[in-house]
C-alpha atoms as a PDB file:
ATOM      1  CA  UNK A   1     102.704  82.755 101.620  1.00  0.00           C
ATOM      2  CA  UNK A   2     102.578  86.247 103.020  1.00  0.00           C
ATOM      3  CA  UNK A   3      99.414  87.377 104.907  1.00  0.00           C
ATOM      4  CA  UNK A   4      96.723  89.396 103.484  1.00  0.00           C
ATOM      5  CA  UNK A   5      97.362  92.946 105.473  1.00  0.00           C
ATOM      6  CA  UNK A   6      94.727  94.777 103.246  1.00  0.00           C
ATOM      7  CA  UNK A   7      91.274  93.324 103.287  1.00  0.00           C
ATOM      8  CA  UNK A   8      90.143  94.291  99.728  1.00  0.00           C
ATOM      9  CA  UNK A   9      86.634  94.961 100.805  1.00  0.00           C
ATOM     10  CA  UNK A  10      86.181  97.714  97.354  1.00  0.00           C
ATOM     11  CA  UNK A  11      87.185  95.715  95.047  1.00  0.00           C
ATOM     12  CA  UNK A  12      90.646  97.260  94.101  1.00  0.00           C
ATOM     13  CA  UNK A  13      92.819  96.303  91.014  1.00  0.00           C
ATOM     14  CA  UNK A  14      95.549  93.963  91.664  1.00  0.00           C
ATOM     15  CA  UNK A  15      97.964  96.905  91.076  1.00  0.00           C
ATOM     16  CA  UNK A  16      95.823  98.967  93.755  1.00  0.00           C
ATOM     17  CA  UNK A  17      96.027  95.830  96.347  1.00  0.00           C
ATOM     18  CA  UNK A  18      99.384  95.478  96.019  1.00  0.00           C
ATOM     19  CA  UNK A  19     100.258  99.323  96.705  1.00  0.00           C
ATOM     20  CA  UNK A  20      97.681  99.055  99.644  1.00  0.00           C
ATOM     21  CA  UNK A  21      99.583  96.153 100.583  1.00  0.00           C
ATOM     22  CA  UNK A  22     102.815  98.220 100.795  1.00  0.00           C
ATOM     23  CA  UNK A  23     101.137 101.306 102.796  1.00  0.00           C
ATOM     24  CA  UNK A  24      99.429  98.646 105.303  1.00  0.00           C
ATOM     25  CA  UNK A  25     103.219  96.605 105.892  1.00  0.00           C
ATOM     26  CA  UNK A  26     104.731 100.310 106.537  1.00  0.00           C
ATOM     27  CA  UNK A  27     101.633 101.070 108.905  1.00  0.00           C
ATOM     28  CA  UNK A  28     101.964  97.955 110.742  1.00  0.00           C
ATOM     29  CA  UNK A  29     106.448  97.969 110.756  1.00  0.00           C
ATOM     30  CA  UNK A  30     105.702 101.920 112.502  1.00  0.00           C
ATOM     31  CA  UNK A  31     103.362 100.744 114.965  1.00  0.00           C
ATOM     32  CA  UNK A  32     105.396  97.915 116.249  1.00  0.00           C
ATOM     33  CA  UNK A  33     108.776 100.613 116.006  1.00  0.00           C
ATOM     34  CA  UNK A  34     106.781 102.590 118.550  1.00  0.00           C
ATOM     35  CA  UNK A  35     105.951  99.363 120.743  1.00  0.00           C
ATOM     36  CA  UNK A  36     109.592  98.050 120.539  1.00  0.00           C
ATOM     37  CA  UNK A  37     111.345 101.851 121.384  1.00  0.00           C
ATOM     38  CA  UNK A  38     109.821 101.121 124.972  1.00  0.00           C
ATOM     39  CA  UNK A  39     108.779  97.736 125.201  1.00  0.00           C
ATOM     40  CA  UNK A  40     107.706  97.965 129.179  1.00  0.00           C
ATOM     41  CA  UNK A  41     104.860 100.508 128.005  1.00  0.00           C
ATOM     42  CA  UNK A  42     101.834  99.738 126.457  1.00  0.00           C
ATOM     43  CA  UNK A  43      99.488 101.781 124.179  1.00  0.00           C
ATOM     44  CA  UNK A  44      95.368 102.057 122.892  1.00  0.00           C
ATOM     45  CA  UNK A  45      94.986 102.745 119.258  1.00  0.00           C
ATOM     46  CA  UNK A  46      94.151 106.223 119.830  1.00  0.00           C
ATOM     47  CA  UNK A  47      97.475 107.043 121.625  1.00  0.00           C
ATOM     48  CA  UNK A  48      99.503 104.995 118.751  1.00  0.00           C
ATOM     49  CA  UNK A  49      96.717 107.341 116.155  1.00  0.00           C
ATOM     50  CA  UNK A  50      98.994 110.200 118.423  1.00  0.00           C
ATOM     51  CA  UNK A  51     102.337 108.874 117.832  1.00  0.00           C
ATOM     52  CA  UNK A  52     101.837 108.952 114.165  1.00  0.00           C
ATOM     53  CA  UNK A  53     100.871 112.402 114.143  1.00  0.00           C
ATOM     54  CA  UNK A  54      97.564 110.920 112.568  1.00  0.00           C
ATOM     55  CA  UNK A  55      99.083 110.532 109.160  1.00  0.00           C
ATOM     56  CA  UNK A  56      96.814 107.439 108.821  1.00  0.00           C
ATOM     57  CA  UNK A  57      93.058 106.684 109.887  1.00  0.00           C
ATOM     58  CA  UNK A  58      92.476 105.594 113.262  1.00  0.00           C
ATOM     59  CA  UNK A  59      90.495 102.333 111.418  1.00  0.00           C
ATOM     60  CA  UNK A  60      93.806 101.673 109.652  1.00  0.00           C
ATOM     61  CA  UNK A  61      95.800 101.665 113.493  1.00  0.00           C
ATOM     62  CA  UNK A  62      93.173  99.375 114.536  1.00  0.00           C
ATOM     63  CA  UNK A  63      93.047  97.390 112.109  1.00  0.00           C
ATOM     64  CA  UNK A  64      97.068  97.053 111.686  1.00  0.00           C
ATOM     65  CA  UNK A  65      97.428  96.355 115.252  1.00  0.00           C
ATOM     66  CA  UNK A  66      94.670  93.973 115.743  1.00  0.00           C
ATOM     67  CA  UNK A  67      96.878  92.483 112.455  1.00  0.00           C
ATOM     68  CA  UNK A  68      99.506  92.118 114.571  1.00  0.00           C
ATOM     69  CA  UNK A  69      98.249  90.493 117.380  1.00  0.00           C
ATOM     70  CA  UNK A  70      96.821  87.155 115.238  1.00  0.00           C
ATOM     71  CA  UNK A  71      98.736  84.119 114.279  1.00  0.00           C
ATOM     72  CA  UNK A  72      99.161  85.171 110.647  1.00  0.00           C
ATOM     73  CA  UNK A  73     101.757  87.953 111.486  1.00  0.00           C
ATOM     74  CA  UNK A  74     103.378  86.115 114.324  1.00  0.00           C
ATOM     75  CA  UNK A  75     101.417  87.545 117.542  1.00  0.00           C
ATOM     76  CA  UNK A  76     103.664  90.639 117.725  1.00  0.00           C
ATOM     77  CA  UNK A  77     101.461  92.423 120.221  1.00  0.00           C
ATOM     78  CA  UNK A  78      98.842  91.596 122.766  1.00  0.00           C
ATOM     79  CA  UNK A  79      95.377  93.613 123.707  1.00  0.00           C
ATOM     80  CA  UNK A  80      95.433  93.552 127.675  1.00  0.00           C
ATOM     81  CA  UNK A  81      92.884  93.963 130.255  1.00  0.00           C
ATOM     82  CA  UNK A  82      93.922  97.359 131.309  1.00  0.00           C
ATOM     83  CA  UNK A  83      91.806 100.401 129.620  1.00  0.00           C
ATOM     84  CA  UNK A  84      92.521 103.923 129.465  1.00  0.00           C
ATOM     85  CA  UNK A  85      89.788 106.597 127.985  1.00  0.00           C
ATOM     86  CA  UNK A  86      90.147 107.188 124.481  1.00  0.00           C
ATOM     87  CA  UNK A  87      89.473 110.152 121.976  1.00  0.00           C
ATOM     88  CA  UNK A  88      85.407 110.675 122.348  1.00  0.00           C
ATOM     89  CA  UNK A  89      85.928 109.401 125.994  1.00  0.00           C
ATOM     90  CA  UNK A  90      85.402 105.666 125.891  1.00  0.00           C
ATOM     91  CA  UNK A  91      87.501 103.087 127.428  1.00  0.00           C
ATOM     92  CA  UNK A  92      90.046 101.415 125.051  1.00  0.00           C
ATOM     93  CA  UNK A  93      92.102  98.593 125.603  1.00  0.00           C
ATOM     94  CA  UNK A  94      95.850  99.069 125.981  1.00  0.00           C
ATOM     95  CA  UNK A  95      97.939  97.053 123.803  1.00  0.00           C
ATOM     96  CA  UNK A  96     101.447  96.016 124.522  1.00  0.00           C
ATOM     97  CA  UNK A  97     104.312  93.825 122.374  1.00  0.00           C
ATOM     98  CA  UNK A  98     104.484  90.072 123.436  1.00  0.00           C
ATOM     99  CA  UNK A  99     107.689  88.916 125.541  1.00  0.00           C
ATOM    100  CA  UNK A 100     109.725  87.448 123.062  1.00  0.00           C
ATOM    101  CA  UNK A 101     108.608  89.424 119.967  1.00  0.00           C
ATOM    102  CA  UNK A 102     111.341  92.066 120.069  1.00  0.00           C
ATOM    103  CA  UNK A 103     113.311  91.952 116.841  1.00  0.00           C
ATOM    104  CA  UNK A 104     117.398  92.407 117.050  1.00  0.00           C
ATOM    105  CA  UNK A 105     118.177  96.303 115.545  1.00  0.00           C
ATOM    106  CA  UNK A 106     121.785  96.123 114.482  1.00  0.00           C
END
């Protein structure tokens, strides 16, 4: 059974939940292609938001890489202690990709 990656909190169509379901899986296979291009470095939301040349919300980065960091999607990355200051000046967490948790690119 594949994980829920869009939470359906507005009550979308099953059509609708299954084409969120394919932007959310491309959200979350970007962020980790960003982690995994340099897995030594790690990243807060806001700098992946950067990466993507903020083609999606900054919610939807959150949300996709706290996805990725639960037991449902494998534990792909991992929130560490270390913050950096983020867009309005706060301290966010930096995220990096779990040892083990690189995937073979052929």
């Amino acid at each position: 059974m594949k994980p829920n990656l869009f939470y359906n909190t507005i009550n979308l169509t099953s059509k609708d939940i299954e084409r969120a379901e394919a932007d959310c899986r491309s959200q979350e296979e970007l962020i980790l292609s960003i982690f995994e291009a340099d897995p030594s470095k790690g990243y807060t939301p806001y700098e992946i938001w950067l990466r993507t040349d903020q083609r999606y919300p900054a919610t939807s980065i959150r949300r996709a890489m706290t996805n990725l960091s639960g037991s449902k999607h494998g534990y792909k990355l991992e929130m560490t202690n270390e913050m950096r200051k983020g867009q309005y000046g706060k301290p966010n967490h930096v995220w990096t990709i779990r040892k083990g948790q690189l995937r073979i690119k052929l």
